[in-house]
Protein backbone atom coordinates (compact mmCIF):
# COMPACT_ATOMS: atom_id res chain seq x y z
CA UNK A 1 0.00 0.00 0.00
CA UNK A 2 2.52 2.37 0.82
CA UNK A 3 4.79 1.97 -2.66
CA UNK A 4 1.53 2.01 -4.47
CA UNK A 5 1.16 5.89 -2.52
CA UNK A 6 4.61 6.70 -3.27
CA UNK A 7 4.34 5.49 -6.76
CA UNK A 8 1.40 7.99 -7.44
CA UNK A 9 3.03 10.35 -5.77
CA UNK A 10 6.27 10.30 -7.96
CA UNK A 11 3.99 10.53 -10.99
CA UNK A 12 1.75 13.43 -9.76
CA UNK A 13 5.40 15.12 -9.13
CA UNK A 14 6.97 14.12 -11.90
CA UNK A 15 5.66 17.31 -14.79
CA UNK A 16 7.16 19.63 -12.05
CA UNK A 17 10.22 17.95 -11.60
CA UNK A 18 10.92 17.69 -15.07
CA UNK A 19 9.82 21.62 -15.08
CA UNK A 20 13.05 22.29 -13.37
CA UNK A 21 15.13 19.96 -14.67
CA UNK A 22 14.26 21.45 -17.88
CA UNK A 23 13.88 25.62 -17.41
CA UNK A 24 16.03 25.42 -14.07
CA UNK A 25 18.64 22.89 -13.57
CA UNK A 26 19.81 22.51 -17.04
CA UNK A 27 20.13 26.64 -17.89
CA UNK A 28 22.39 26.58 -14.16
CA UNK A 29 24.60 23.50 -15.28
CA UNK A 30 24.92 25.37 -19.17
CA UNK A 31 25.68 28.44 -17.67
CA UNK A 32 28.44 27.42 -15.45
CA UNK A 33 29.91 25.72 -18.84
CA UNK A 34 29.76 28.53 -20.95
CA UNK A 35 31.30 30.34 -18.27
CA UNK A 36 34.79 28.95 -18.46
CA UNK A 37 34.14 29.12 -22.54
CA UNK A 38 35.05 31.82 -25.06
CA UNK A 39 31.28 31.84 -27.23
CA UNK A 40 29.85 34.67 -29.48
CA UNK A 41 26.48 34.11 -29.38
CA UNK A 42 26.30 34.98 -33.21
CA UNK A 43 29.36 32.74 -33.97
CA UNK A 44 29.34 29.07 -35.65
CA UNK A 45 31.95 27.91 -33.89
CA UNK A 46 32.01 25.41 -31.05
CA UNK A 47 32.63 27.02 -27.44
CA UNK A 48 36.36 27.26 -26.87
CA UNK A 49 37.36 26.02 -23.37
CA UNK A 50 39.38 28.79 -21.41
CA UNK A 51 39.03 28.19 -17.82
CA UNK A 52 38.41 31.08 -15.48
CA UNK A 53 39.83 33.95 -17.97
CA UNK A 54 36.06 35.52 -17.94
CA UNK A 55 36.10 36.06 -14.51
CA UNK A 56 39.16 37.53 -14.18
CA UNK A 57 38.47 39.88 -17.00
CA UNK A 58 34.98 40.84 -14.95
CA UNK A 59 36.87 41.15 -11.62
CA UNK A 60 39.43 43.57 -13.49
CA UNK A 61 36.32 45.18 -15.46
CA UNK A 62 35.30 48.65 -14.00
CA UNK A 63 31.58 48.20 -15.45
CA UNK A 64 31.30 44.96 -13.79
CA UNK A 65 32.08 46.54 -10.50
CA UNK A 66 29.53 49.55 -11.48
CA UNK A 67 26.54 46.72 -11.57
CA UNK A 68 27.84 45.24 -8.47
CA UNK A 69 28.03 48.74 -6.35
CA UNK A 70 24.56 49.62 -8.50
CA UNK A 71 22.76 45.68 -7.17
CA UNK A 72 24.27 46.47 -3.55
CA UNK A 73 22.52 50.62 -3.64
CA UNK A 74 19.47 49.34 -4.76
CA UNK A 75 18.80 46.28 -2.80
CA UNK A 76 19.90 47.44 0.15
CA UNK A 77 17.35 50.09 0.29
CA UNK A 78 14.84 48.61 -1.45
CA UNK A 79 14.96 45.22 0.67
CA UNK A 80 14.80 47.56 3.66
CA UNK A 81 12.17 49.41 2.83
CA UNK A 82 9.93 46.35 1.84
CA UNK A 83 10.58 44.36 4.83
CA UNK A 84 10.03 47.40 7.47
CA UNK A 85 7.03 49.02 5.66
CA UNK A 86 5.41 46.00 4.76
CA UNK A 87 6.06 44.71 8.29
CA UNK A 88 4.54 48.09 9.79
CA UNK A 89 1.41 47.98 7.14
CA UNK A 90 0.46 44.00 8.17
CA UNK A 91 0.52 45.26 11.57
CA UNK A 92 -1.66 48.63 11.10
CA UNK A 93 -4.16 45.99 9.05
CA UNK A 94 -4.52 43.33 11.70
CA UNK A 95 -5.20 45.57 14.05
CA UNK A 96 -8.41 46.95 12.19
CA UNK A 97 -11.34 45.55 13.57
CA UNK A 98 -13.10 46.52 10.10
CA UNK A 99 -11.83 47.17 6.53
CA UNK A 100 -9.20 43.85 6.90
CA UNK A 101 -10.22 42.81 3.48
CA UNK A 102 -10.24 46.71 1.45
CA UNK A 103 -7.27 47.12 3.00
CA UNK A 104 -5.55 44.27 1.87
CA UNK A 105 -6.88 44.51 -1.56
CA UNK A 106 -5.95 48.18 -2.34
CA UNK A 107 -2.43 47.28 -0.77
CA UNK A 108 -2.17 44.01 -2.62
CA UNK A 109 -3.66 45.59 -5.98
CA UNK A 110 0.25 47.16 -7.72
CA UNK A 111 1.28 43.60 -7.11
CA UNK A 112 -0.95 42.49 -9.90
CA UNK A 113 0.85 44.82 -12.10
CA UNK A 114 3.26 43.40 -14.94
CA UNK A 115 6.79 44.99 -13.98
CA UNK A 116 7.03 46.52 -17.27
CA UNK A 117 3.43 48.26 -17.02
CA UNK A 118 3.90 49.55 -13.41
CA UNK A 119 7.56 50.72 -14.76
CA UNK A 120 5.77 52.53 -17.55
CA UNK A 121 3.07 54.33 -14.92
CA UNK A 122 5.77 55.64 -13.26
CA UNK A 123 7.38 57.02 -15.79
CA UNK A 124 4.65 59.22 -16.67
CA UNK A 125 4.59 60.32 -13.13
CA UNK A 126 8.49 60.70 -13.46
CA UNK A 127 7.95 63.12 -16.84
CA UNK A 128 9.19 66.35 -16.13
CA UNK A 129 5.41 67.82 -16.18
CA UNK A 130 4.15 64.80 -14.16
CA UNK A 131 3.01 64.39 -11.16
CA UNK A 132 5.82 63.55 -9.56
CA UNK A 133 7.15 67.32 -9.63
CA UNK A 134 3.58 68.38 -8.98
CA UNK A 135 3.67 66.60 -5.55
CA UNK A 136 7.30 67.53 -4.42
CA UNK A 137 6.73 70.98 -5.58
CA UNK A 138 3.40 71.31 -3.80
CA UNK A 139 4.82 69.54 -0.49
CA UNK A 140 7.92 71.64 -0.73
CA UNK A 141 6.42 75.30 -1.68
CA UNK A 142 8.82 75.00 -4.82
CA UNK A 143 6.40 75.78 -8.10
CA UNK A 144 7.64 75.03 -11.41
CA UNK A 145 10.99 73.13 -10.23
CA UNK A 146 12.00 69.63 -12.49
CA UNK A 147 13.58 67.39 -9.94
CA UNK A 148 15.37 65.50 -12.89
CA UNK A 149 13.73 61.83 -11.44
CA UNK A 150 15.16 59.82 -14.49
CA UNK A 151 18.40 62.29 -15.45
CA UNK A 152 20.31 62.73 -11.99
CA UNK A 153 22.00 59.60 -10.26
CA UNK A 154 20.78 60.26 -7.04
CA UNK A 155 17.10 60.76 -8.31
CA UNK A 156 17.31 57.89 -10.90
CA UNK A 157 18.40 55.18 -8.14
CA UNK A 158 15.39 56.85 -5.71
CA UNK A 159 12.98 56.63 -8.90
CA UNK A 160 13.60 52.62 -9.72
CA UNK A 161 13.71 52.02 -5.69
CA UNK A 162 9.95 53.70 -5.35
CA UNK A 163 9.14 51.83 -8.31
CA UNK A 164 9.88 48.74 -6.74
CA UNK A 165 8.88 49.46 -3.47
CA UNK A 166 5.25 50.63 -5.01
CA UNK A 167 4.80 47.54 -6.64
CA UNK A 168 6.03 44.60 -3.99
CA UNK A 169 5.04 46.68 -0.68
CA UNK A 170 1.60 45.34 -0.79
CA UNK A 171 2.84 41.73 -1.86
CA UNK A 172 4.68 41.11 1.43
CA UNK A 173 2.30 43.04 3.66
CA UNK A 174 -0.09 40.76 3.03
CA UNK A 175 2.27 37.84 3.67
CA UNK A 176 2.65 39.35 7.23
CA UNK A 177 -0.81 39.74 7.79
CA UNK A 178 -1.31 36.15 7.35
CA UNK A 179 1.66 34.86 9.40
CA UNK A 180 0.25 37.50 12.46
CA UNK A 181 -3.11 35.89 11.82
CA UNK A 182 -2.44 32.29 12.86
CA UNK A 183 -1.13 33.70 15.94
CA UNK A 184 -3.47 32.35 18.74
CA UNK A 185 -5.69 34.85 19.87
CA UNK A 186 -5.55 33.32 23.60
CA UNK A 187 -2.19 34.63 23.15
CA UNK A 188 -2.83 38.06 23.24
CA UNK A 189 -5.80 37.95 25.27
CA UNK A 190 -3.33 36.83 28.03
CA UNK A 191 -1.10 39.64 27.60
CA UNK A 192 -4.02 42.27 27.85
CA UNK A 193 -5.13 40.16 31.54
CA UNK A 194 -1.05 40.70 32.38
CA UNK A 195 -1.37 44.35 31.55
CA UNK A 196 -0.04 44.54 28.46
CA UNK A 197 0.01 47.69 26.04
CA UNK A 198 -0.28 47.41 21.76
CA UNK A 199 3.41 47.77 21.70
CA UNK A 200 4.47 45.37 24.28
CA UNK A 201 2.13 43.58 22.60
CA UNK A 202 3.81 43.55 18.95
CA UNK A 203 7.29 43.84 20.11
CA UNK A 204 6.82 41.24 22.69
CA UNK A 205 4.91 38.73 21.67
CA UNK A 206 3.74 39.21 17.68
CA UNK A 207 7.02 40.25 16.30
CA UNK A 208 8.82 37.10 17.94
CA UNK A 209 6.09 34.68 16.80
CA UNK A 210 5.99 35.94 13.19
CA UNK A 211 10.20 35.12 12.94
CA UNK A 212 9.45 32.30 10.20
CA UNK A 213 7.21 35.02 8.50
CA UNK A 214 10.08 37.66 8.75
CA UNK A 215 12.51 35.36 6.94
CA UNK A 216 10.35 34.19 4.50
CA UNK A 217 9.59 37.74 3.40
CA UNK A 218 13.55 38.59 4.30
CA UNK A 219 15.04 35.82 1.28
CA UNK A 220 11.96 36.40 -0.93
CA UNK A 221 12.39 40.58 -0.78
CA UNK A 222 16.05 40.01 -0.96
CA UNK A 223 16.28 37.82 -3.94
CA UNK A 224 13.78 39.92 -5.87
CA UNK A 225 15.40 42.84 -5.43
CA UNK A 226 18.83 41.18 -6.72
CA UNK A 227 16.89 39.92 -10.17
CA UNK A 228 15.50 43.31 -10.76
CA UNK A 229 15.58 44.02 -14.24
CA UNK A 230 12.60 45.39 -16.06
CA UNK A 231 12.64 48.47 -14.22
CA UNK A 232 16.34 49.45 -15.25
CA UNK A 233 15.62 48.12 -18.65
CA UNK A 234 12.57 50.20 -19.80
CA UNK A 235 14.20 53.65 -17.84
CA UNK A 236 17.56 52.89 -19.79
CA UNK A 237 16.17 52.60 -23.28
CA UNK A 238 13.44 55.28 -23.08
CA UNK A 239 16.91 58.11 -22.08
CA UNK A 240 17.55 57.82 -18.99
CA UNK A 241 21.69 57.25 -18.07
CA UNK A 242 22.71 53.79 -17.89
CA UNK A 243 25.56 53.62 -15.34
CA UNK A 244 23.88 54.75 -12.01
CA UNK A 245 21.07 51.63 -12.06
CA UNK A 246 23.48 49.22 -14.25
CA UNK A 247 22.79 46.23 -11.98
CA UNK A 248 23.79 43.13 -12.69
CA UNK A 249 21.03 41.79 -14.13
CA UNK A 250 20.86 44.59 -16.55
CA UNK A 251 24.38 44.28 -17.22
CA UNK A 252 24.01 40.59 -17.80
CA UNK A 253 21.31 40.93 -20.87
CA UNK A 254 23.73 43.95 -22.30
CA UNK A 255 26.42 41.89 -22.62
CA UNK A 256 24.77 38.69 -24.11
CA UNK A 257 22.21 40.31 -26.27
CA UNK A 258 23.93 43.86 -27.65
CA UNK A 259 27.35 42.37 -27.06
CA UNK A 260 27.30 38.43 -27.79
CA UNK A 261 29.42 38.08 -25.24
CA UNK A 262 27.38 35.28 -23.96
CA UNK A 263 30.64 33.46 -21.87
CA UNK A 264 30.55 36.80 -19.85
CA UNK A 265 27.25 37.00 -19.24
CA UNK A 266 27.30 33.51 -18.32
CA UNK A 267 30.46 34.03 -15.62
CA UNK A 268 28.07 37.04 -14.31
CA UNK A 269 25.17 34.68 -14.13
CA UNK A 270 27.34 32.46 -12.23
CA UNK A 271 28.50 35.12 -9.93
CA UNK A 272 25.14 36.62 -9.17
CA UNK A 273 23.79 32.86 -8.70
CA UNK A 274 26.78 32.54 -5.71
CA UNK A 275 26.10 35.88 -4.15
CA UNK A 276 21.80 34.83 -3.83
CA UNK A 277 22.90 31.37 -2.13
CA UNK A 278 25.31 32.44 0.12
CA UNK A 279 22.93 35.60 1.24
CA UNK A 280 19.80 33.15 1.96
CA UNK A 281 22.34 30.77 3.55
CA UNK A 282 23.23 33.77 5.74
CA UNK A 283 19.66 34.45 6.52
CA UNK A 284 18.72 31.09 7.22
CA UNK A 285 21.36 30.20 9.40
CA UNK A 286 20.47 33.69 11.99
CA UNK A 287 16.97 32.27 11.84
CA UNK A 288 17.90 29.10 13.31
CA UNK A 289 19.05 30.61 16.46
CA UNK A 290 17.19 31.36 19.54
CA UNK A 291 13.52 29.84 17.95
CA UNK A 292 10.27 30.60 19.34
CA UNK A 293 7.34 28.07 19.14
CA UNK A 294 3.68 29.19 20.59
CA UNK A 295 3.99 26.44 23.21
């Protein structure tokens, strides 16, 4: 009885495994090859083996260092951002005692966005006349002034962080809201007879509960923000500079699809692949220390 389970469960597994063998495993294996190749994408020839000479040309490559510093700007703020706000937001909803569901929805609703449509939204509100001026200049007594969102380096990097932030905020909130939600409610109501506040409350109880939430969000917001792309790509060929928001990933399709320099792009792959794993190892491992359990 039992192999005749695990036999139907193999085959009711089986279309996703081969899934990612197929769109996941095998791309990782090929691009760890063509990594220590020399290959033109355009060229006929047959990958020439050359060991590690593309990743010493990238660690000795200014522009590769420009998408690494550009990655590190934006995902630091941008995974900050994400994780506090949308952490603050699930709390500010599950305290409601009416509106739980609007809330969530009108929160939740930029999430259902394409990137490349909410990236084209905002850059109508980024247009010199948009309302992005409009708001700064109303908020700041400063008529008529273009803040230079998608020209500037400073503003560019702040205009593909909101971007971002817009669109995923409401994703992750709701992720906390459900993670607070299973929290027993005998919980709290025990706190309140002990004389707790709201914040002792959160702080004390909630926020030490929701730890397996935290890190969920934590590694998903993370490795999002590392594969941004469409953002970058859409601000870059509609004008705006490339350097200041050259991340990787930006740099990555540059370099295979303009340049054919699909070996390098490959190595970059590879090196973007290492710094994902070892950063969720890093978060996983703090998570396993000092757990909490309701019981």
């Amino acid at each position: 009885m039992e192999e005749k389970r695990a036999r139907w469960g193999w085959f009711f597994v089986s279309p996703a495994l081969l899934f990612f063998i197929v769109f996941s495993f095998y791309p990782i294996l090929n691009s760890f090859y063509l990594s220590l190749t020399r290959y033109n994408l355009l060229s006929l020839k047959a990958p020439e083996f050359v060991w590690f000479r593309n990743y010493v040309y990238l660690f000795n490559s200014p522009d590769f260092w420009n998408s690494l510093k550009s990655t590190a700007i934006f995902t630091v703020a941008t995974f900050l951002l994400l994780v506090v706000v949308s952490l603050a937001l699930g709390a500010f909803i599950i305290s409601r005692k009416r509106c739980q569901t609007l809330l969530q929805m009108v929160f939740y609703s930029p999430a259902l966005l394409s990137s490349v449509v909410a990236a084209l939204i905002w850059f109508l509100i980024f247009d010199p006349r948009g309302l992005a001026n409009q708001f700064v200049n109303f908020i700041g007594g400063t008529p008529g002034v273009d803040h230079k969102w998608l020209a500037t380096p400073v503003m560019l990097r702040l205009s593909t962080i909101i971007v971002y932030f817009w669109k995923y905020v409401g994703y992750f909130t709701i992720i906390f809201v459900a993670g607070m939600g299973n929290i027993p409610k005998s919980i709290h109501e025990a706190a309140e007879i002990d004389g707790a506040n709201k914040w002792q409350n959160f702080w004390l109880i909630v926020f030490p509960l929701i730890k397996p939430t935290t890190l969920l969000v934590s590694v998903m917001a993370m490795l999002q923000c590392l594969k941004t792309f469409s953002t970058q790509y859409l601000f870059t060929t509609s004008g705006a500079p490339t350097k200041p928001i050259n991340v990787i990933t930006l740099n990555i399709y540059n370099t295979a699809i303009r340049d054919f320099r699909i070996d390098r792009a490959s190595a970059m792959s590879v090196i973007l692949f290492f710094i994902m794993l070892v950063l969720s190892w890093l978060q996983f491992k703090a998570s396993r220390e000092n757990e909490i359990s309701y019981m």
